[in-house]
Protein backbone atom coordinates (compact mmCIF):
# COMPACT_ATOMS: atom_id res chain seq x y z
CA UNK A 1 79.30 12.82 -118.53
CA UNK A 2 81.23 16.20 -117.34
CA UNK A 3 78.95 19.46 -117.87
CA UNK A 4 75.79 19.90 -119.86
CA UNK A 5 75.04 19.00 -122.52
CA UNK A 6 73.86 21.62 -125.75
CA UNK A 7 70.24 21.24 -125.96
CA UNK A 8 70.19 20.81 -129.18
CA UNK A 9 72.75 18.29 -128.94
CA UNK A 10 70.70 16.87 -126.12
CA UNK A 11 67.73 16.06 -128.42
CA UNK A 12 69.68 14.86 -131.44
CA UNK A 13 71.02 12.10 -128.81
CA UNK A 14 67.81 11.17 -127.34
CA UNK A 15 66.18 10.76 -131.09
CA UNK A 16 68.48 8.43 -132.08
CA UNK A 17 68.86 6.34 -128.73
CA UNK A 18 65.40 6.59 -129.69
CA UNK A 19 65.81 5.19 -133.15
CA UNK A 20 68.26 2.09 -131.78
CA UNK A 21 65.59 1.22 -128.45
CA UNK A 22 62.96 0.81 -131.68
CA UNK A 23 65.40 -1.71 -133.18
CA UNK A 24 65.50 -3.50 -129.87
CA UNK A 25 69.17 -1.89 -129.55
CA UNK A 26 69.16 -1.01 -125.69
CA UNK A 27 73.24 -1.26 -124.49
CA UNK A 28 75.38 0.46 -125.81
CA UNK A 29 79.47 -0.32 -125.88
CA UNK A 30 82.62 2.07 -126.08
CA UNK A 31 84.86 0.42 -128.47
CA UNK A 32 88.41 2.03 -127.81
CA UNK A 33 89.53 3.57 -131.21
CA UNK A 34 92.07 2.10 -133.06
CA UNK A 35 95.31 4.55 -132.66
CA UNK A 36 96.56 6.74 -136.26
CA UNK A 37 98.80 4.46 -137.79
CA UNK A 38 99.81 4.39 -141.71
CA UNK A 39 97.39 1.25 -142.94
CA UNK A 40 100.56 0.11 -145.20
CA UNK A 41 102.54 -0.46 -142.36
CA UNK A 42 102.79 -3.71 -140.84
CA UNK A 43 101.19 -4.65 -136.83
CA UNK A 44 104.06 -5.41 -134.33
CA UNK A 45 101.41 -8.27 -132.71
CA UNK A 46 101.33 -7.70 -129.04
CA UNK A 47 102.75 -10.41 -126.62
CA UNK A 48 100.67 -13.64 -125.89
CA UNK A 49 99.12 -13.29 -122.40
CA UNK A 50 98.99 -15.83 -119.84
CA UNK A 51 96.69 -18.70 -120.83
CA UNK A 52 95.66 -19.23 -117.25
CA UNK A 53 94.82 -15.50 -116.97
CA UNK A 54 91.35 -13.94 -117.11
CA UNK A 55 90.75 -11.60 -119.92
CA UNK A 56 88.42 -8.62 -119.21
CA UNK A 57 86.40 -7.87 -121.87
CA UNK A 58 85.49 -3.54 -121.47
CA UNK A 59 82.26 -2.76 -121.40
CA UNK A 60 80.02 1.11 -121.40
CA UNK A 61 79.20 2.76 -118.02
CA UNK A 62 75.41 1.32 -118.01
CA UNK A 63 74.46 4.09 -116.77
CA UNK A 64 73.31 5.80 -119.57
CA UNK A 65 71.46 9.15 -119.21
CA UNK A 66 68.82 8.81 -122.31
CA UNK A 67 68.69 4.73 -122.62
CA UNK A 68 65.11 3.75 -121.77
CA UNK A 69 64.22 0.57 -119.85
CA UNK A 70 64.12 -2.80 -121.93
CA UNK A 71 60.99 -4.54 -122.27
CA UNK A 72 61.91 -7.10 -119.75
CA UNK A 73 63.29 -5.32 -117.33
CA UNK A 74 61.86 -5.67 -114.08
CA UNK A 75 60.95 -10.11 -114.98
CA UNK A 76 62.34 -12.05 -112.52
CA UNK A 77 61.53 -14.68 -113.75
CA UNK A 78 64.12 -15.51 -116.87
CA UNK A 79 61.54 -18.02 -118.68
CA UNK A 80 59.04 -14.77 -118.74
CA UNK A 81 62.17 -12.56 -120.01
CA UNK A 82 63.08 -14.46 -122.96
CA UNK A 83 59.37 -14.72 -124.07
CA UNK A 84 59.32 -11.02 -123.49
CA UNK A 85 62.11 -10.71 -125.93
CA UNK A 86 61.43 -13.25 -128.20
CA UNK A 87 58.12 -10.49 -128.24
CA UNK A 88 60.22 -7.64 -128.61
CA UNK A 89 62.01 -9.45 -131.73
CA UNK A 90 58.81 -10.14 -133.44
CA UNK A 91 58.75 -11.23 -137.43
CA UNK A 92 62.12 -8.85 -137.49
CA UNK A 93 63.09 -6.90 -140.79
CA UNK A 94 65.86 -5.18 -139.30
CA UNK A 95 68.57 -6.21 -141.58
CA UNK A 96 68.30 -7.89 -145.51
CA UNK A 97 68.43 -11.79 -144.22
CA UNK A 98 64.52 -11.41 -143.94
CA UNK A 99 64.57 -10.50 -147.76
CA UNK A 100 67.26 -13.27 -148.30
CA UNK A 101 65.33 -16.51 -148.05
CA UNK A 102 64.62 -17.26 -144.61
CA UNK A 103 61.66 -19.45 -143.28
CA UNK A 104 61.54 -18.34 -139.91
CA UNK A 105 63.46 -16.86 -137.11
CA UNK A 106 65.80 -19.55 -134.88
CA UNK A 107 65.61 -17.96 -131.11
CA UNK A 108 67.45 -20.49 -129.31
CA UNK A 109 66.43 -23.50 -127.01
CA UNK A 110 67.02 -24.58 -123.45
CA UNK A 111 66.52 -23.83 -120.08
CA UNK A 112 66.37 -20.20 -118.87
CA UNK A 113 68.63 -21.27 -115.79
CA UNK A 114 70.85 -23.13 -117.62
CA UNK A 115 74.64 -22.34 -115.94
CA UNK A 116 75.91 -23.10 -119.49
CA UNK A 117 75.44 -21.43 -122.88
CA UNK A 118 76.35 -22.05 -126.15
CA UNK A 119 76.46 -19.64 -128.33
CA UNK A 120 77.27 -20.14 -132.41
CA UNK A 121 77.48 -18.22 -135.71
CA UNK A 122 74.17 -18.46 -137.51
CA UNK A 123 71.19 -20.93 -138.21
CA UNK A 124 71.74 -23.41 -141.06
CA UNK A 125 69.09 -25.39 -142.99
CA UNK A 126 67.89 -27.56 -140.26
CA UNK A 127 67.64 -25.25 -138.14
CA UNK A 128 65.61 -22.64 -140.68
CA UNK A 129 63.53 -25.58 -141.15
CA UNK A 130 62.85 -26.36 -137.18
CA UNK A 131 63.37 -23.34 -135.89
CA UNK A 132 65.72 -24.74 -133.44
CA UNK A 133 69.21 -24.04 -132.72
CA UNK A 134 71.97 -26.96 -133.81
CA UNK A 135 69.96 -29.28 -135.17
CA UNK A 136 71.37 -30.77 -138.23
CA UNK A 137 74.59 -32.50 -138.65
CA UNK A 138 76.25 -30.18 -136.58
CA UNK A 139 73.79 -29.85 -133.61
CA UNK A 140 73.92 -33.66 -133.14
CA UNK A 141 77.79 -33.23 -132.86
CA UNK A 142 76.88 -30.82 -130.36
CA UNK A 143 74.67 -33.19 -128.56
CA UNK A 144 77.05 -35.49 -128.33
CA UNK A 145 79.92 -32.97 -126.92
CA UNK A 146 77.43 -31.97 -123.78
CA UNK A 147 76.65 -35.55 -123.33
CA UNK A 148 80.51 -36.26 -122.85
CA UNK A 149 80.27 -33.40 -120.55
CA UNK A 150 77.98 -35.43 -118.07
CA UNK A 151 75.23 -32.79 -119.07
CA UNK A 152 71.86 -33.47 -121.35
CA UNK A 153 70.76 -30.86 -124.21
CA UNK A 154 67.83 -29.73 -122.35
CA UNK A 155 70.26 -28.46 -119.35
CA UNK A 156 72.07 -26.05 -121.18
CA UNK A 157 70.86 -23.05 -123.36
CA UNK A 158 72.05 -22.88 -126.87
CA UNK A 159 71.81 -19.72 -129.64
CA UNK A 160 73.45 -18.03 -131.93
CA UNK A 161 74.74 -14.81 -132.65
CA UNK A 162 72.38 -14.11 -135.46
CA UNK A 163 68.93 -15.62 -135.53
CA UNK A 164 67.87 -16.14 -139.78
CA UNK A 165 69.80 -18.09 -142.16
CA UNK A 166 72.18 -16.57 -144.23
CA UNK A 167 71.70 -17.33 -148.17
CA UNK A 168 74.04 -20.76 -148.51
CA UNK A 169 74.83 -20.66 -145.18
CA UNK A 170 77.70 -18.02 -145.96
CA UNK A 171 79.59 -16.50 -142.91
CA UNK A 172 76.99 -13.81 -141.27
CA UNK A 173 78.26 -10.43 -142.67
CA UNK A 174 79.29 -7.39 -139.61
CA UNK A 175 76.59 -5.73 -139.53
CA UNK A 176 73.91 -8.64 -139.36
CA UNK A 177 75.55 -9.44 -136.60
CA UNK A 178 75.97 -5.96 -135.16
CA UNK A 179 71.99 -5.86 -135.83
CA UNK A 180 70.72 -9.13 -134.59
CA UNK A 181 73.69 -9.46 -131.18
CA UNK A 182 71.67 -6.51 -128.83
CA UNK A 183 68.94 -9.56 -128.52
CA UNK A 184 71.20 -12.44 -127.85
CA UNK A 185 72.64 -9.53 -125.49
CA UNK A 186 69.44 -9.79 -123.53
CA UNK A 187 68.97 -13.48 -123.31
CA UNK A 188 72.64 -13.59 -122.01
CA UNK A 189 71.05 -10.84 -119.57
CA UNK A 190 67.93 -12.87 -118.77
CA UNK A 191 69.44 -16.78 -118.50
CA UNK A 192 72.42 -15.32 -116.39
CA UNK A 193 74.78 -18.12 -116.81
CA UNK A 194 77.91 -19.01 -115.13
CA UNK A 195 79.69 -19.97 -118.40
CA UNK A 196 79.53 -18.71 -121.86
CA UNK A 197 80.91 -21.53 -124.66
CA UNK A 198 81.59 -19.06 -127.77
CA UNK A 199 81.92 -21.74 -130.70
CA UNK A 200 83.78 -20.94 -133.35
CA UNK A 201 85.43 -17.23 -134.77
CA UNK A 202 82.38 -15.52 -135.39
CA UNK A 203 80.77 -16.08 -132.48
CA UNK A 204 83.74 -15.37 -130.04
CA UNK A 205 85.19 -12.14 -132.22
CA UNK A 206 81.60 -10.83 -132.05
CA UNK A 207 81.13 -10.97 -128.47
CA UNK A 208 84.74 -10.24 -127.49
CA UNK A 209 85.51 -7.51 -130.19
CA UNK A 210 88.53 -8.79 -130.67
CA UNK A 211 89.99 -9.65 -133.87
CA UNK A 212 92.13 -12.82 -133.89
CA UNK A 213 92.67 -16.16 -134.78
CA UNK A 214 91.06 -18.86 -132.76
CA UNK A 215 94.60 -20.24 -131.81
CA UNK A 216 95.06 -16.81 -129.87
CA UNK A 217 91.36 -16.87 -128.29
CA UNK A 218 91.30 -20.34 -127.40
CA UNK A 219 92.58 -21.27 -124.30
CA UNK A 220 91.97 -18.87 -121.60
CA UNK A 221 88.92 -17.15 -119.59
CA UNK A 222 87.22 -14.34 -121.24
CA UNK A 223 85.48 -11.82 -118.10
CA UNK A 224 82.53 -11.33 -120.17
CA UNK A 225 79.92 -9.35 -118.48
CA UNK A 226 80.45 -10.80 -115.35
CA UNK A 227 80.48 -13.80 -116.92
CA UNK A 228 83.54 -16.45 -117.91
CA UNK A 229 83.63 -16.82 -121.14
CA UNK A 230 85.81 -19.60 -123.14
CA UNK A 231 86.15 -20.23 -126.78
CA UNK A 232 86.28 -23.35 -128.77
CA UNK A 233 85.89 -24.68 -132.18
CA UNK A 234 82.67 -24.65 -134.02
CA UNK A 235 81.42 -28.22 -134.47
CA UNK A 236 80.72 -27.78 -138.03
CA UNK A 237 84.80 -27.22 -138.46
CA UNK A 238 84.81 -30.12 -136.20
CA UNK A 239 83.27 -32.62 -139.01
CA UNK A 240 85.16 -31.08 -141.32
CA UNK A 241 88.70 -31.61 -139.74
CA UNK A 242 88.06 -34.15 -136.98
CA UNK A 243 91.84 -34.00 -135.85
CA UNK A 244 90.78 -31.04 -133.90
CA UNK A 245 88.14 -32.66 -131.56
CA UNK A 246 90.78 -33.81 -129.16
CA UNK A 247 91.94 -30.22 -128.72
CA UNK A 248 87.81 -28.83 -128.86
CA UNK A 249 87.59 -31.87 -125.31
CA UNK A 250 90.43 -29.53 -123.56
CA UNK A 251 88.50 -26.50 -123.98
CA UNK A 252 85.54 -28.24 -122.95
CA UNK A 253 87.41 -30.14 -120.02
CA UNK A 254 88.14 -26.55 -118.51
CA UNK A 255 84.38 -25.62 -118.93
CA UNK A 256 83.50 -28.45 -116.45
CA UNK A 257 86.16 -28.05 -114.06
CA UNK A 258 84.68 -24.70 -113.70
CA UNK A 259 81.35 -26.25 -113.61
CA UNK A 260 82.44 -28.77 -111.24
CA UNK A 261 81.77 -31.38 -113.26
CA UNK A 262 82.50 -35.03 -114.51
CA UNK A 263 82.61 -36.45 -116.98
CA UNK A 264 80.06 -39.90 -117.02
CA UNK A 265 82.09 -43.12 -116.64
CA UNK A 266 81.96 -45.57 -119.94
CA UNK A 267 80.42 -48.24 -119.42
CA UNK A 268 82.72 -51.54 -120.09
């Protein structure tokens, strides 16, 4: 940050970095502004890049002059972390789902090494009921997709980007997910996995900032983080239009090759 800062500037900052740590808020991300166009005028869509090619995702300079330390910083121990922040969350009121009808907050479920993640839109139902991630008619879909991967439930780590149930499961509205993402933030921070499965639009525009349909971010690497990133289709699209599961097995196939893994022989 080039010269000082006005003090009185200064202190407005720090109040509300203040204000966002207290929400559990602790990174903080430059998106670049959008250049002065006239709205009415239509968006020459930039060239498709190379599929094979990773895309880096920009993140902030973490080196933030007022950002305090998170709660878990300092764990080792990833297991400890996510309790810590599963702490930090608490009974949260931080946005109007809490008012909205949910039972109970859906954290996510797996194991804190896992070297895969799945991350989703928002808890349905089931899940409000269980308080477990992918659990209903979806989730077993999802069961079955790491299974074909060679891989069992309990070896992965699966969330979502917002943790209560929106009213009739509508699609999570931007700023739920702008509230409730800093936490998922930190378990991505804590689990440190190799590969990041975004599934479905809301998931993967909310992590990527990028606004676009999933034909565009499907089939490539996302840097996110230090971490690769890919995005595939949601399985609750999946029951709806099964047509696409065949093309939801390629994204997955390029999951395990960077895994290094195989899929389990059928038996005859």
């Amino acid at each position: 940050m080039p010269g000082a800062l006005d003090p009185e500037l200064r202190r407005s900052l720090a109040a509300r970095i203040r204000y966002y740590n207290e929400l559990g808020i602790y990174d903080f991300y430059l998106r670049p502004g959008p250049e002065e166009a006239d709205p009415a005028e239509p968006v020459t869509p930039e060239p498709m890049p190379n599929p094979k090619a990773v895309v880096s995702v920009p993140v902030a300079d973490d080196s933030d002059l007022f950002a305090a330390p998170k709660p878990e910083s300092g764990v080792s121990d990833p297991a400890q972390a996510l309790r810590v922040i599963r702490e930090d969350l608490g009974e949260c009121t931080r946005c109007r789902l809490h008012k909205q009808g949910r039972k109970q907050i859906v954290f996510g479920v797996g194991d804190p090494r896992a070297q895969l993640m799945f991350i989703g839109e928002a808890p349905g139902a089931d899940e409000d009921e269980q308080g477990e991630p992918f659990v209903g008619r979806a989730g077993q879909l999802l069961t079955n997709m790491i299974k074909a991967m060679g891989l069992r439930r309990e070896q992965v780590y699966i969330a979502n980007i917002i943790k209560c149930r929106p009213p009739g499961n509508r699609t999570p509205e931007r700023d739920e997910c702008e509230t409730c993402s800093p936490f998922l933030l930190r378990q991505i921070e804590a689990i440190k996995p190799r590969v990041i499965v975004a599934l479905g639009a809301v998931a993967a525009k909310t992590l990527l900032a990028i606004n676009a349909p999933m034909a565009e971010l499907r089939g490539r690497w996302y840097d996110f983080r230090g971490t690769r990133l890919a995005v595939t289709y949601h399985p609750a699209f999946l029951l709806r239009d099964p047509r696409q599961k065949g093309e939801a097995w390629k994204d997955l196939q390029r999951v395990m090759k960077q895994l290094g893994l195989q899929a389990p022989r059928k038996s005859i």
